[in-house]
Protein backbone atom coordinates (compact mmCIF):
# COMPACT_ATOMS: atom_id res chain seq x y z
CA UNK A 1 -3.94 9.66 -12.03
CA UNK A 2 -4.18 5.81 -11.63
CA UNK A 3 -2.46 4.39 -8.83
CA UNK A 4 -1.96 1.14 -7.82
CA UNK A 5 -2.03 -0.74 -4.11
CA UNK A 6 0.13 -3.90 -4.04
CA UNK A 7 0.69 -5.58 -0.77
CA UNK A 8 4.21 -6.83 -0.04
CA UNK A 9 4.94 -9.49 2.62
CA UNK A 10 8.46 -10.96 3.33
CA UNK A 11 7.48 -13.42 1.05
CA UNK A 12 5.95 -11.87 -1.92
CA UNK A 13 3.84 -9.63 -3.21
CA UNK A 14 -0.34 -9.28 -4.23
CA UNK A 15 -0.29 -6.90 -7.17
CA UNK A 16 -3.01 -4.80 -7.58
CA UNK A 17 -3.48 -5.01 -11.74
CA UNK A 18 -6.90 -2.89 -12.01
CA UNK A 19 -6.24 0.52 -9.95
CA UNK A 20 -7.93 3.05 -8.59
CA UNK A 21 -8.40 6.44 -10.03
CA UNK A 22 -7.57 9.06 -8.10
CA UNK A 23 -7.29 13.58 -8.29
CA UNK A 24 -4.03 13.70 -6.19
CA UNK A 25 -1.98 12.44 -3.32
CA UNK A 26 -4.57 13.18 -0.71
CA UNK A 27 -6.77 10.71 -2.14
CA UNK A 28 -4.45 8.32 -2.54
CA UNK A 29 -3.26 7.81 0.97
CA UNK A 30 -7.05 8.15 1.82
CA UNK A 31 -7.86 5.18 -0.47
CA UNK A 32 -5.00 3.32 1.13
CA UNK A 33 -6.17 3.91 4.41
CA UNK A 34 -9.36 2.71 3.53
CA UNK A 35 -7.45 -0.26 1.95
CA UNK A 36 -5.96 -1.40 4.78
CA UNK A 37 -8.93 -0.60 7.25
CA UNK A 38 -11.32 -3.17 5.05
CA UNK A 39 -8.35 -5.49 5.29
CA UNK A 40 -7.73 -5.41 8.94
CA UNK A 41 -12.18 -5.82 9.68
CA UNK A 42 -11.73 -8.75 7.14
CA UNK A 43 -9.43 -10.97 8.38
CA UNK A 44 -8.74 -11.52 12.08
CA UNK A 45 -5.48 -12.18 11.94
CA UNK A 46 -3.48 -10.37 15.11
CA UNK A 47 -0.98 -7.51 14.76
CA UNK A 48 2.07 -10.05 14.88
CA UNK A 49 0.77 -11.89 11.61
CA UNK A 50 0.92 -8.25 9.82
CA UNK A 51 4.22 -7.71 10.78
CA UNK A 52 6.46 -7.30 7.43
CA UNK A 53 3.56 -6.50 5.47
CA UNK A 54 3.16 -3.18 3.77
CA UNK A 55 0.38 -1.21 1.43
CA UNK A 56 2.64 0.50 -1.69
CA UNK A 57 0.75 2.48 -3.53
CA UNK A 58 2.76 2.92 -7.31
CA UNK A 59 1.62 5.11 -10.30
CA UNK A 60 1.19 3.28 -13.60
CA UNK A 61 4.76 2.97 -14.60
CA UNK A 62 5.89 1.65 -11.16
CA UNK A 63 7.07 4.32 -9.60
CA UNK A 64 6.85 4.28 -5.28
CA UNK A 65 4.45 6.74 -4.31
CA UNK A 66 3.37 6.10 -0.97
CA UNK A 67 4.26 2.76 1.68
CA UNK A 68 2.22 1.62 4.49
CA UNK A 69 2.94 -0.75 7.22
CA UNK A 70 0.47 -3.12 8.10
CA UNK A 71 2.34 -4.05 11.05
CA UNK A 72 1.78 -1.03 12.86
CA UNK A 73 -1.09 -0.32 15.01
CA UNK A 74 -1.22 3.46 13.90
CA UNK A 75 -0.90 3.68 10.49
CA UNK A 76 1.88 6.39 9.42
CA UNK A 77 2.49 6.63 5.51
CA UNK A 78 5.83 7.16 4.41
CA UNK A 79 5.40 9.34 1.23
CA UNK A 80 7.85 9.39 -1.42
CA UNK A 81 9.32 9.87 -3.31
CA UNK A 82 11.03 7.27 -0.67
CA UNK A 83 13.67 5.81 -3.17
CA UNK A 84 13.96 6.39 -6.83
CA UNK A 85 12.64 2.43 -7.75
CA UNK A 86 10.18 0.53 -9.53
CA UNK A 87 8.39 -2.33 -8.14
CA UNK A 88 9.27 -5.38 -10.55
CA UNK A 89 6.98 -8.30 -10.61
């Protein structure tokens, strides 16, 4: 399964276009984690910058599989399904 990590800030949101192929949820909310560990060793920013930012991971028709907070200095994933909704553009 493809899935997709977009980050969403109170302002907008980075849309992850290319994926990441993954076997199953497991993986998923590893790659995440992985996502959001790169992010946080890349930029310095402090935890108050973050806050109102989240990871979503989405399959390929949209569909909310997995949120992150950025925000947070332990990272809990909600999983879904959280809500029924597709990300729009």
């Amino acid at each position: 399964m493809r899935c997709y990590f977009h980050l969403l800030s109170p302002y907008g949101m980075i849309r992850d276009d290319a994926g990441v192929e993954v076997t199953d949820m497991r993986m998923a909310e590893a790659e995440a984690l992985k996502a959001i560990q790169e992010i946080r060793q890349e930029d310095n920013d402090t935890e108050e910058e973050w806050q109102g930012w989240r990871l979503n991971v989405t399959d390929c028709s949209g569909y909310l599989l997995l949120s992150i907070s950025l925000s947070s200095s332990q990272t809990s994933p909600e999983h879904g399904p959280l809500h029924p909704r597709v990300l729009s553009s």
